[in-house]
C-alpha atoms as a PDB file:
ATOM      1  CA  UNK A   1     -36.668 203.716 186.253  1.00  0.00           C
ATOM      2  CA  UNK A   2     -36.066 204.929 189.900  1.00  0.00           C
ATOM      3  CA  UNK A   3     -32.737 206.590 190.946  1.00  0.00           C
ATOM      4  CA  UNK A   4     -31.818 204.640 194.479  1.00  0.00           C
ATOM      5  CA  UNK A   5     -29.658 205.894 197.179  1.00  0.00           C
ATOM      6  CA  UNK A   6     -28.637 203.209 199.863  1.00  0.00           C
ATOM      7  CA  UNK A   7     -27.447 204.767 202.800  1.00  0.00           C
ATOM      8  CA  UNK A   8     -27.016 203.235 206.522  1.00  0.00           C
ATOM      9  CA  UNK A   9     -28.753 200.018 205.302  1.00  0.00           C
ATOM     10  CA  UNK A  10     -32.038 201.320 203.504  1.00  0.00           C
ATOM     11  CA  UNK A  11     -33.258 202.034 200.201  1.00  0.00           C
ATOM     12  CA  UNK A  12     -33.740 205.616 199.313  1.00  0.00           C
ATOM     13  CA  UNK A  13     -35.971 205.973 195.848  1.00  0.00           C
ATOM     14  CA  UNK A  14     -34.923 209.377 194.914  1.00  0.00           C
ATOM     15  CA  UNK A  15     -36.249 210.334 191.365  1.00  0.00           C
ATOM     16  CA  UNK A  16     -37.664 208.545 188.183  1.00  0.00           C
ATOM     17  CA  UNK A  17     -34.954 208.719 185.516  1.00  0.00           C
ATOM     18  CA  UNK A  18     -34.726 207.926 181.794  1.00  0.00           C
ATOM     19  CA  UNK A  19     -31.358 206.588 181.966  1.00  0.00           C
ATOM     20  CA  UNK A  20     -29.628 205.533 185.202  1.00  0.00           C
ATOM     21  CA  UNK A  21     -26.076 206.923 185.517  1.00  0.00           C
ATOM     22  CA  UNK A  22     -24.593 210.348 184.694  1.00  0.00           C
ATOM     23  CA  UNK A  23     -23.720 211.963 181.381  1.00  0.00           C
ATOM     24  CA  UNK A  24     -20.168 212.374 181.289  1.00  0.00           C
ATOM     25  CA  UNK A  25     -20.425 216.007 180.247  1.00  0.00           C
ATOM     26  CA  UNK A  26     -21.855 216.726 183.256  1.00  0.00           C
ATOM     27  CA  UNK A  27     -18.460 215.795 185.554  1.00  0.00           C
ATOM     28  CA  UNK A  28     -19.852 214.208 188.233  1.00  0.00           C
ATOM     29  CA  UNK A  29     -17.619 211.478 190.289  1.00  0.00           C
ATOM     30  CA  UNK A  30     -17.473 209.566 193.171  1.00  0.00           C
ATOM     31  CA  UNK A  31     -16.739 211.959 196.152  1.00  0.00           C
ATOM     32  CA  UNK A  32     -12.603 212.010 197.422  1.00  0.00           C
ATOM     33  CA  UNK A  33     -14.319 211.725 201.228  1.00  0.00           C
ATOM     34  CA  UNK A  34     -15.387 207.971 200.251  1.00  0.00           C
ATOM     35  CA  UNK A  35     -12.194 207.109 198.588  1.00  0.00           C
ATOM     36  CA  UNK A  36      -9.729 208.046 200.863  1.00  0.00           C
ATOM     37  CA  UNK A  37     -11.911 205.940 203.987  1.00  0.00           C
ATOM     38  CA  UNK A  38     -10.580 202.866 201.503  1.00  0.00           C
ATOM     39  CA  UNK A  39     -13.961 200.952 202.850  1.00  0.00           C
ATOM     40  CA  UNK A  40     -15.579 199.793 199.014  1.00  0.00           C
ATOM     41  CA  UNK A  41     -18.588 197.936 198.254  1.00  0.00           C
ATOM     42  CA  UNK A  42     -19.821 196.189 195.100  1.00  0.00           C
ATOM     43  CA  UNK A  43     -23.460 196.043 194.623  1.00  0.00           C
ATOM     44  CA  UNK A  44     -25.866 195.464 192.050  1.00  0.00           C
ATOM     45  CA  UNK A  45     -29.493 196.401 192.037  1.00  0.00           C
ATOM     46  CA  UNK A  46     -30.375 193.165 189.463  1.00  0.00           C
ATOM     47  CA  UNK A  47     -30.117 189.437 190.166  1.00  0.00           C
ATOM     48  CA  UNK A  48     -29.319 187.503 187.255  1.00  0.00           C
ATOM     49  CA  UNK A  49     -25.641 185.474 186.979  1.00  0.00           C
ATOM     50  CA  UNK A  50     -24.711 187.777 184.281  1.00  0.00           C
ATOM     51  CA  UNK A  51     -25.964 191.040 186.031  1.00  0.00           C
ATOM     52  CA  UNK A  52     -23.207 190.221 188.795  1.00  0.00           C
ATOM     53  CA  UNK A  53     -20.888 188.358 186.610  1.00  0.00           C
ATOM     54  CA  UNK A  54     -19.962 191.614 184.348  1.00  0.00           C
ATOM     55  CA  UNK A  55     -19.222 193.155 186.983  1.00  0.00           C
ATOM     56  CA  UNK A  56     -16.750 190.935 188.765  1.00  0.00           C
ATOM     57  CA  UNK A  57     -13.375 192.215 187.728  1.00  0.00           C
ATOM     58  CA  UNK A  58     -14.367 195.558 190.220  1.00  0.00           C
ATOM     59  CA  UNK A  59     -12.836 193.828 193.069  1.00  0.00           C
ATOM     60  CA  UNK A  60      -9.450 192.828 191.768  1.00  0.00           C
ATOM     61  CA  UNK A  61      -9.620 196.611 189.515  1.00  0.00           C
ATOM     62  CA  UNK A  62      -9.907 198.432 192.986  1.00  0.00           C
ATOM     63  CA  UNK A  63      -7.344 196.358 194.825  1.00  0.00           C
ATOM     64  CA  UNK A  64      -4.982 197.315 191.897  1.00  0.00           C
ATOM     65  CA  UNK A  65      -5.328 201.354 191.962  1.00  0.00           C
ATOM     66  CA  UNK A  66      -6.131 201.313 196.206  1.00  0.00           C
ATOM     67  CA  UNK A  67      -3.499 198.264 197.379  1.00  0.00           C
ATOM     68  CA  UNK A  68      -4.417 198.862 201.141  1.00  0.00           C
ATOM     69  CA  UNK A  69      -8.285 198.982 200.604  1.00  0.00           C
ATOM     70  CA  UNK A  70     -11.436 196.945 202.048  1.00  0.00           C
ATOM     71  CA  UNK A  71     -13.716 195.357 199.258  1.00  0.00           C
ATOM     72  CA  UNK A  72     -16.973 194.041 200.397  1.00  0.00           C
ATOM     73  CA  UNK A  73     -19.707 192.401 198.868  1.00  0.00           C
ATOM     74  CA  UNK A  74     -23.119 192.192 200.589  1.00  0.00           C
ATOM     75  CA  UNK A  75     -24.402 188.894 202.050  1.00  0.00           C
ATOM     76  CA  UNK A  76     -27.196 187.273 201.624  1.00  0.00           C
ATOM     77  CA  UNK A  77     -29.078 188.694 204.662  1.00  0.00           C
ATOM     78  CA  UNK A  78     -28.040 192.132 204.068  1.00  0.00           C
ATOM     79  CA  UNK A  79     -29.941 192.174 200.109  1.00  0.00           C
ATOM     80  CA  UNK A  80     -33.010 190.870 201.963  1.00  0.00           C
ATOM     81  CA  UNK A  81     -32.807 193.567 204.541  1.00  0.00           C
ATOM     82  CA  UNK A  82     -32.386 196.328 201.438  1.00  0.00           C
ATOM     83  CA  UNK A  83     -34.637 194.303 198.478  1.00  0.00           C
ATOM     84  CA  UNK A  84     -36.853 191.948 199.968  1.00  0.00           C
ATOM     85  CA  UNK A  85     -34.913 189.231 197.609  1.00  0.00           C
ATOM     86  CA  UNK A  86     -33.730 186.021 198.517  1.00  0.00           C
ATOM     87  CA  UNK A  87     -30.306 184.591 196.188  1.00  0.00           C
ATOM     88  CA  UNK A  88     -27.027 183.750 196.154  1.00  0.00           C
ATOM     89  CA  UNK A  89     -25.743 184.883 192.822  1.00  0.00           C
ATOM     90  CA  UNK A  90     -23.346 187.294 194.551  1.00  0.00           C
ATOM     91  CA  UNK A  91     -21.854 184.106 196.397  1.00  0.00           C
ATOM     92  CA  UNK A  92     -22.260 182.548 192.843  1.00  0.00           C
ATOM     93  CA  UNK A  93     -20.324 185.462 191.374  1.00  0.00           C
ATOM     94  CA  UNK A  94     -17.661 185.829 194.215  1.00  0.00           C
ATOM     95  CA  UNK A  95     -17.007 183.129 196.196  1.00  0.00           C
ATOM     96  CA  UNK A  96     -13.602 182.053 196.832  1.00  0.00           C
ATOM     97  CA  UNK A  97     -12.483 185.858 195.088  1.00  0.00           C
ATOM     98  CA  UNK A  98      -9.053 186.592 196.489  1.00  0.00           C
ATOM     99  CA  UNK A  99      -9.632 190.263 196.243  1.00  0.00           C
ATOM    100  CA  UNK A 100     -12.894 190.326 198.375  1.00  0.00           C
ATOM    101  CA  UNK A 101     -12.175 190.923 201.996  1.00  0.00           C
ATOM    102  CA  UNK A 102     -16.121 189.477 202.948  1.00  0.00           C
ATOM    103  CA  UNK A 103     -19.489 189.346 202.670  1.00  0.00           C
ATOM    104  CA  UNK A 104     -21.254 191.368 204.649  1.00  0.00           C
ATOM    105  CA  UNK A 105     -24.670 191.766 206.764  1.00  0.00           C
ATOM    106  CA  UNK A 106     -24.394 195.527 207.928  1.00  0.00           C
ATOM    107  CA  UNK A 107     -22.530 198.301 205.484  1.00  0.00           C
ATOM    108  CA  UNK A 108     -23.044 201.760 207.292  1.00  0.00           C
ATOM    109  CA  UNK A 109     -22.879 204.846 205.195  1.00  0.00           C
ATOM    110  CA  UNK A 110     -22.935 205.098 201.481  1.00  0.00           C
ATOM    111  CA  UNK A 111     -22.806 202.059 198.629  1.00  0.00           C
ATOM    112  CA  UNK A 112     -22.256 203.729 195.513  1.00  0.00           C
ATOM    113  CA  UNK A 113     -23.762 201.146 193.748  1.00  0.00           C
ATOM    114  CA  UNK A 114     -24.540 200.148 189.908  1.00  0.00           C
ATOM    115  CA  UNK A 115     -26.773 203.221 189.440  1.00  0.00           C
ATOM    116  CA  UNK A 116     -23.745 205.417 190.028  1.00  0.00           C
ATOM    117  CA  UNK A 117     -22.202 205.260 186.145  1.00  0.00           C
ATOM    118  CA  UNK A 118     -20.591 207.560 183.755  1.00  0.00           C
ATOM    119  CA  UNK A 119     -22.139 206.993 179.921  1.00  0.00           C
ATOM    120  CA  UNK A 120     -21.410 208.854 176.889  1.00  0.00           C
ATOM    121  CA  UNK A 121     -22.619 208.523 173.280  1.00  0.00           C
ATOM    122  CA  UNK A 122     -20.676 205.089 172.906  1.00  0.00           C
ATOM    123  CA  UNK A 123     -22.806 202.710 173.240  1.00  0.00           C
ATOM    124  CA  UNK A 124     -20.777 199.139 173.207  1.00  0.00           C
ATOM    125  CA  UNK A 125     -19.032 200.039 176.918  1.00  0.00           C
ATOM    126  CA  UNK A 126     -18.644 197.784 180.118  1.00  0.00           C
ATOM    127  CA  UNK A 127     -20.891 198.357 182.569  1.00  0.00           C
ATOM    128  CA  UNK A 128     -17.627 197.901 184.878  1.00  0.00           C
ATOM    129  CA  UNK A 129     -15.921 200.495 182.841  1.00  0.00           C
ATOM    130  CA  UNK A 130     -18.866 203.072 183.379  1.00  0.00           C
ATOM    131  CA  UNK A 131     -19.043 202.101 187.037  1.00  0.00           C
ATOM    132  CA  UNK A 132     -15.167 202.800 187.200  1.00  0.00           C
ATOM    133  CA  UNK A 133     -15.501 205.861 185.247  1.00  0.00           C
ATOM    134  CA  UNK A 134     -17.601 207.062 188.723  1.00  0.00           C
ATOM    135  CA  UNK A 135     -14.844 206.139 190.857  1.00  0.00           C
ATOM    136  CA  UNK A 136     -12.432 208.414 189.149  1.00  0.00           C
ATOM    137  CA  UNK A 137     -10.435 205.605 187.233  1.00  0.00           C
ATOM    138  CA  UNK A 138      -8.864 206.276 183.807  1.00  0.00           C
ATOM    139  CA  UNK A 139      -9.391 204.211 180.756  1.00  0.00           C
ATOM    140  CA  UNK A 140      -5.700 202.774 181.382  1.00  0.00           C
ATOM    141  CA  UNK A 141      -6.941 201.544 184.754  1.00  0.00           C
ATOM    142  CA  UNK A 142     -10.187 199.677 184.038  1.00  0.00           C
ATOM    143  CA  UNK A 143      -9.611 198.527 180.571  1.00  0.00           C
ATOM    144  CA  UNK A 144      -8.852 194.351 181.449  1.00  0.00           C
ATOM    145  CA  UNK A 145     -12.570 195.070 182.355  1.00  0.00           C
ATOM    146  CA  UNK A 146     -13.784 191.403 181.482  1.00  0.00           C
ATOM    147  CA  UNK A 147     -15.481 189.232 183.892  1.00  0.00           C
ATOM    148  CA  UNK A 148     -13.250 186.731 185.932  1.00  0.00           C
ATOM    149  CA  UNK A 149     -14.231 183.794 188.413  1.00  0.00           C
ATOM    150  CA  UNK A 150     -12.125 181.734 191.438  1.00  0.00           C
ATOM    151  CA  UNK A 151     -12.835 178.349 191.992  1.00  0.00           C
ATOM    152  CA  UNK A 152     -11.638 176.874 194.621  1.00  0.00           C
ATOM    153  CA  UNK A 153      -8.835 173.307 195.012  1.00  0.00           C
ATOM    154  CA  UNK A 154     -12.243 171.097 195.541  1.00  0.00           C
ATOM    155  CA  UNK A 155     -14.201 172.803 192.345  1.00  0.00           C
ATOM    156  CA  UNK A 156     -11.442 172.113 190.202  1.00  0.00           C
ATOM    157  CA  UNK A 157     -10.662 168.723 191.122  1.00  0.00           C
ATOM    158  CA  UNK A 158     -14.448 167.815 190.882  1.00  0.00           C
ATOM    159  CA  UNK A 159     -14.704 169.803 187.915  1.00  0.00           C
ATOM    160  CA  UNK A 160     -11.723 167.890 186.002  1.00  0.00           C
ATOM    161  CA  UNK A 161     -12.976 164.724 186.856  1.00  0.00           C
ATOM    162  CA  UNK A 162     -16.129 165.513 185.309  1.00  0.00           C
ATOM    163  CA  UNK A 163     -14.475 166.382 182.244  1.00  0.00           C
ATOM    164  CA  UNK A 164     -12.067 163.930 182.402  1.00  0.00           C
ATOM    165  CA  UNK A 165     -14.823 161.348 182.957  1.00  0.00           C
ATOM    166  CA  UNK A 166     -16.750 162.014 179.734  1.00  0.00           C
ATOM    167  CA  UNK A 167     -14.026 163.306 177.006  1.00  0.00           C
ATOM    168  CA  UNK A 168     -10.848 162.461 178.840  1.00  0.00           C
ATOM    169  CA  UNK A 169      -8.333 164.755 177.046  1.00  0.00           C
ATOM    170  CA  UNK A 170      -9.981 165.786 173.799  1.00  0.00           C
ATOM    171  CA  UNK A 171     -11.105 168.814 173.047  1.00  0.00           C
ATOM    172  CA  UNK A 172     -15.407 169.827 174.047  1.00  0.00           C
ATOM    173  CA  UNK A 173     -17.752 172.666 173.812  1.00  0.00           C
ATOM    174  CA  UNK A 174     -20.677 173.886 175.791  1.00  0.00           C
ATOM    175  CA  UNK A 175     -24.030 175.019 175.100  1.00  0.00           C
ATOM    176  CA  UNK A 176     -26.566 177.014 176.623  1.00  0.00           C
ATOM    177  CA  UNK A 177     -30.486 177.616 175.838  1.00  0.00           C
ATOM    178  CA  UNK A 178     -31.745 179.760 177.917  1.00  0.00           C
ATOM    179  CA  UNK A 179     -36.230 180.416 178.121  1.00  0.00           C
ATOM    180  CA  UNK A 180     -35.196 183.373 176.012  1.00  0.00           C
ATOM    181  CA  UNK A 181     -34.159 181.216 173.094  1.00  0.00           C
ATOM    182  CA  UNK A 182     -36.901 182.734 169.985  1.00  0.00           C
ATOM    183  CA  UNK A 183     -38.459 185.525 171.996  1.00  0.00           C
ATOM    184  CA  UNK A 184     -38.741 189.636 172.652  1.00  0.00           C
ATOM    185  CA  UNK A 185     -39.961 190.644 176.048  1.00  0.00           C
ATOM    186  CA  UNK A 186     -40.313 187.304 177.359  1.00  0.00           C
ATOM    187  CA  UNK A 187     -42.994 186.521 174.676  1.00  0.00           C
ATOM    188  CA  UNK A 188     -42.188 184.217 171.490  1.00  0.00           C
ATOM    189  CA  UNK A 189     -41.142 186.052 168.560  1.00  0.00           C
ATOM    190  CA  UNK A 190     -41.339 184.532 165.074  1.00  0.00           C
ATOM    191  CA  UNK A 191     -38.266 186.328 163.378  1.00  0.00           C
ATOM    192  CA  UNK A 192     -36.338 185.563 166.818  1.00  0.00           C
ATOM    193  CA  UNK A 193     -37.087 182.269 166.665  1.00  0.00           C
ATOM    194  CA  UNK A 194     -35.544 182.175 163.630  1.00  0.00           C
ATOM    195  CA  UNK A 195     -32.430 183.815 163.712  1.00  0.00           C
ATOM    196  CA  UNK A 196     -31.168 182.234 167.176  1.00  0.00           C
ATOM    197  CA  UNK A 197     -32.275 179.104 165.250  1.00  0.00           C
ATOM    198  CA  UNK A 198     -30.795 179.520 162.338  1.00  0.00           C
ATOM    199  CA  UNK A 199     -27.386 180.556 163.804  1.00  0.00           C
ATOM    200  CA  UNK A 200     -27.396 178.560 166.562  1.00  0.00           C
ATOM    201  CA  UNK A 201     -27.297 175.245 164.454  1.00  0.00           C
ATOM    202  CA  UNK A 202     -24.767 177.262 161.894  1.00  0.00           C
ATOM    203  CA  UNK A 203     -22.349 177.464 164.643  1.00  0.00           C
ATOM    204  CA  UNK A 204     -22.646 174.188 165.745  1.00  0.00           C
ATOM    205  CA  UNK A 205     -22.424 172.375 162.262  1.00  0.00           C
ATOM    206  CA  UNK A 206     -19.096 174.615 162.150  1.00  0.00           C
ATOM    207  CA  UNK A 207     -17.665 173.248 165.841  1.00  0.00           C
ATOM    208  CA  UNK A 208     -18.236 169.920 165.481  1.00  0.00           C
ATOM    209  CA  UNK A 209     -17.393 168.917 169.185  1.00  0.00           C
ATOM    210  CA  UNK A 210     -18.761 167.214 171.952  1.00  0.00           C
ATOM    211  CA  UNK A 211     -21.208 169.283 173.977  1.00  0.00           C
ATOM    212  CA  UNK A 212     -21.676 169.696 177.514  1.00  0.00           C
ATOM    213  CA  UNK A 213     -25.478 171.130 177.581  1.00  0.00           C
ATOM    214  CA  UNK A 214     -28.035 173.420 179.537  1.00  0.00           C
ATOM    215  CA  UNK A 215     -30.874 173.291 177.817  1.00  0.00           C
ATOM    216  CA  UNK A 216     -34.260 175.562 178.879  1.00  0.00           C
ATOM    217  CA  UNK A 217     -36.542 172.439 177.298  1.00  0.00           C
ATOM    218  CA  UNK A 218     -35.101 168.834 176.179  1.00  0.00           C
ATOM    219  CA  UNK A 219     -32.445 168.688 173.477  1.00  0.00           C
ATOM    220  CA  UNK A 220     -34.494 166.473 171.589  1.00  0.00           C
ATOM    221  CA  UNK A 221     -36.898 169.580 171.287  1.00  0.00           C
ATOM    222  CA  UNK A 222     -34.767 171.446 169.672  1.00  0.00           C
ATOM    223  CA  UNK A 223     -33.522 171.675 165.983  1.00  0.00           C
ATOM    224  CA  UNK A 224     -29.523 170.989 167.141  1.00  0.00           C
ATOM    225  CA  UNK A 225     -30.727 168.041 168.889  1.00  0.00           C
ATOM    226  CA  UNK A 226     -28.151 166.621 166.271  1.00  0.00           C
ATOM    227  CA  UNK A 227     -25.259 167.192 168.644  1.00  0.00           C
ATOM    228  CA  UNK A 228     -23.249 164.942 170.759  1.00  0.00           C
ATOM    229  CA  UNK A 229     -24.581 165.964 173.987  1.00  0.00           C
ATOM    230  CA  UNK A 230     -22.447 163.823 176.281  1.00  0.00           C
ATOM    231  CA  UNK A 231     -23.558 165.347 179.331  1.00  0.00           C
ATOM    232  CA  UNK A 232     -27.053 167.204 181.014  1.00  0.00           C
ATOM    233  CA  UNK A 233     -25.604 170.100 183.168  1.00  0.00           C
ATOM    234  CA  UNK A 234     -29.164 171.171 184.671  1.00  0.00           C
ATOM    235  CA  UNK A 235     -29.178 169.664 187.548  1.00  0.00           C
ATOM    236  CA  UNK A 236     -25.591 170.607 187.950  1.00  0.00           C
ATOM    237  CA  UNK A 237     -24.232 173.639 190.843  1.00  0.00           C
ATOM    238  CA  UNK A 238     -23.817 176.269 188.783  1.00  0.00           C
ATOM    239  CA  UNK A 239     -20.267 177.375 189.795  1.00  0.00           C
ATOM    240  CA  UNK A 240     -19.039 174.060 188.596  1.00  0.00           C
ATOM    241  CA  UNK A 241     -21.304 174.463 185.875  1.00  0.00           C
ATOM    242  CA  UNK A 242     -18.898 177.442 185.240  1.00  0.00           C
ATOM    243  CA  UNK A 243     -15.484 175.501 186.110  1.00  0.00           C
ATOM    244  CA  UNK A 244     -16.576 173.406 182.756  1.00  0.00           C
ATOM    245  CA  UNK A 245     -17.654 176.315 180.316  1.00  0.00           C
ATOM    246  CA  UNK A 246     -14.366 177.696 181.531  1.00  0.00           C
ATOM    247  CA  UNK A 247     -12.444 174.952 180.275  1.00  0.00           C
ATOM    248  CA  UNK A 248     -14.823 174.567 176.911  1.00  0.00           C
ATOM    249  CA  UNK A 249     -12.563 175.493 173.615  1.00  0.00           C
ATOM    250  CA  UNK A 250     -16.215 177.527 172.619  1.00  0.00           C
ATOM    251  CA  UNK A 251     -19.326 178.418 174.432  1.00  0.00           C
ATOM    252  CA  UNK A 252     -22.522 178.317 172.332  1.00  0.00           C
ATOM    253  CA  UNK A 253     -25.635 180.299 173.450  1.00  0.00           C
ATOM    254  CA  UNK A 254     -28.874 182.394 172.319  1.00  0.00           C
ATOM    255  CA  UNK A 255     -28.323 185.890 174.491  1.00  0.00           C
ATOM    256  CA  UNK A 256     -27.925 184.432 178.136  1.00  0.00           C
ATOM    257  CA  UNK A 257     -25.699 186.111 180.759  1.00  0.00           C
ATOM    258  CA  UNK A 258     -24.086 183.165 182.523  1.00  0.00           C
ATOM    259  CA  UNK A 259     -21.821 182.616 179.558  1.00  0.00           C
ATOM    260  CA  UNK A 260     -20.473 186.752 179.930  1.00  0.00           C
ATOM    261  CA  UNK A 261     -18.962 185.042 182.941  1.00  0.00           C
ATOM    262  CA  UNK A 262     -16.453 182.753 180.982  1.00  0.00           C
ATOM    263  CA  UNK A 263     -15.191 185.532 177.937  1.00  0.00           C
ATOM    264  CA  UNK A 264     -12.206 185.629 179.743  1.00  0.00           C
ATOM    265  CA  UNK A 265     -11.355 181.394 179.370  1.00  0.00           C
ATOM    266  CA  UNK A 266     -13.479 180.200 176.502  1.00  0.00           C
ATOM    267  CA  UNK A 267     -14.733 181.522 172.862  1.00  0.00           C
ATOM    268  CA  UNK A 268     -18.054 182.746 173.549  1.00  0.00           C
ATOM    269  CA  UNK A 269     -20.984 183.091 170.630  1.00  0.00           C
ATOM    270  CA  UNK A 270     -23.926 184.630 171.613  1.00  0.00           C
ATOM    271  CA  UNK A 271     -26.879 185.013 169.424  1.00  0.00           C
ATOM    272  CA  UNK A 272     -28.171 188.773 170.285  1.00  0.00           C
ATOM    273  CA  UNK A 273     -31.774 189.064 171.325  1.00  0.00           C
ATOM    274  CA  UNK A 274     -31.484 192.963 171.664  1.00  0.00           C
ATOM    275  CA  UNK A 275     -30.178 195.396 168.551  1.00  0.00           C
ATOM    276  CA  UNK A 276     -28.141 198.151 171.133  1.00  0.00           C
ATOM    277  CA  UNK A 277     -26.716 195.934 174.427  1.00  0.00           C
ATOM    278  CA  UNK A 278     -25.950 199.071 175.842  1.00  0.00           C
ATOM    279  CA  UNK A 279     -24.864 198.378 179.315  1.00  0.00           C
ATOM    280  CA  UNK A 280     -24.610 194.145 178.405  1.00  0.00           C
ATOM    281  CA  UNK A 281     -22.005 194.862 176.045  1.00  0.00           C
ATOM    282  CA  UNK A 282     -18.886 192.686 177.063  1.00  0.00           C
ATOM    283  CA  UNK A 283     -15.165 192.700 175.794  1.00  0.00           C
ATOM    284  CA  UNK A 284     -14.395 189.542 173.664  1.00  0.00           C
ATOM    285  CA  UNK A 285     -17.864 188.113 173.073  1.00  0.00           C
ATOM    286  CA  UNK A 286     -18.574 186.999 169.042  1.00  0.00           C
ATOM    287  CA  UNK A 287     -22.305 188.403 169.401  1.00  0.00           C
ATOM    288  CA  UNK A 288     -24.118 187.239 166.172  1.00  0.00           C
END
């Protein structure tokens, strides 16, 4: 892995590391020059919905300890200029977030981004709460560290009508398959395939609900195809995609970011692909 420094709008690589971050023995924290300017971005250096989504309590975390300070997020424009990568997961992520001041194209000086994290031998910690351990916050400060969403008046309403639409006031659930379902390193794995099989339908037969779905390949492809599936969410936006899982009494899905973003609203299962989630670890899930 590279060590980045982003400075002035470019990408500095400055050394191939091991493990990205700091060791907290070694005492190293975000400098008191930077914190007192009260000018803060939030930036990731991955692009997946549950990359940004684990970190989105940062904003409303910073506004708390620094009441008078700037939070930015960068625009669209501004990670092409740095990464060469087109997406909109940050506007995914924090869009319509009372505690970010903008999205921007330019950010002169430093972003102390998501390489910039304190780690110690405990492996099941936030990636927000190593990120905050950088900028000098205590454990009392950062610990409501799970991820949190704003929709706006419109989402909702389109959102509850959905919902209203297809189980009116009864109770519902949500599943998610993601192209990860029954594989390690993006290749299928036999004894994967089985255990987010196997547990998968176990949690359903135990939740008997209707199910809103995302499914990688057709339900009827699958061995839970024995669900109610009242409604397809693929072709759905994915914030209001997120509206409904956060209304969903329980959130089904092999290991699969997007539903990190809804711990916070919803039971969320997730079948573990990986042994040690190190930095994936997040508060509240029921990993299996």
């Amino acid at each position: 892995m590279i060590f980045w420094r982003i400075l002035d709008n470019k990408v500095y690589p400055i050394k191939e590391v091991n493990k990205l971050g700091f060791d907290e023995s070694e005492g190293l924290r975000i400098p008191d020059e930077y914190l007192k300017q009260q000018n803060f971005t939030i930036l990731r250096t991955t692009w997946g919905t549950g990359d940004w989504g684990i970190i989105s309590s940062i904003p409303r975390l910073l506004k708390n300890k620094y009441p008078q300070c700037k939070v930015y997020v960068p625009s669209n424009k501004l990670i092409k200029k740095l990464f060469d990568i087109d997406t909109s997961v940050m506007y995914d992520i924090f869009q319509n977030n009372p505690y970010v001041d903008s999205f921007k194209d330019e950010i002169e000086g430093e972003i102390f981004h998501d390489h910039y994290r304190i780690y110690n031998s405990n492996l099941n910690t936030p990636l927000t709460e190593q990120i905050l351990k950088f900028w000098q916050f205590s454990e009392d400060e950062y610990k409501d560290s799970q991820p949190e969403l704003y929709w706006s008046k419109e989402e909702k309403e389109l959102g509850d009508k959905i919902i209203k639409k297809y189980v009116g006031d009864s109770e519902f659930g949500s599943l998610l398959i993601s192209e990860r379902f029954g594989t390690q390193s993006g290749k299928y794995n036999k004894s994967s395939f089985i255990n987010d099989n196997k547990k998968i339908i176990n949690l359903l037969k135990n939740n008997k609900l209707p199910y809103f779905c995302w499914t990688y390949k057709p339900l009827n492809q699958y061995d839970f195809s024995f669900i109610n599936n009242i409604l397809d969410m693929r072709n759905m936006d994915l914030r209001l995609q997120l509206y409904i899982k956060s209304k969903s009494k329980i959130n089904i899905s092999n290991q699969c970011g997007t539903n990190h973003c809804v711990v916070r609203y919803s039971n969320v299962y997730e079948v573990q692909r990986q042994q040690n989630l190190k930095m994936n670890f997040v508060k509240g899930i029921n990993y299996e």
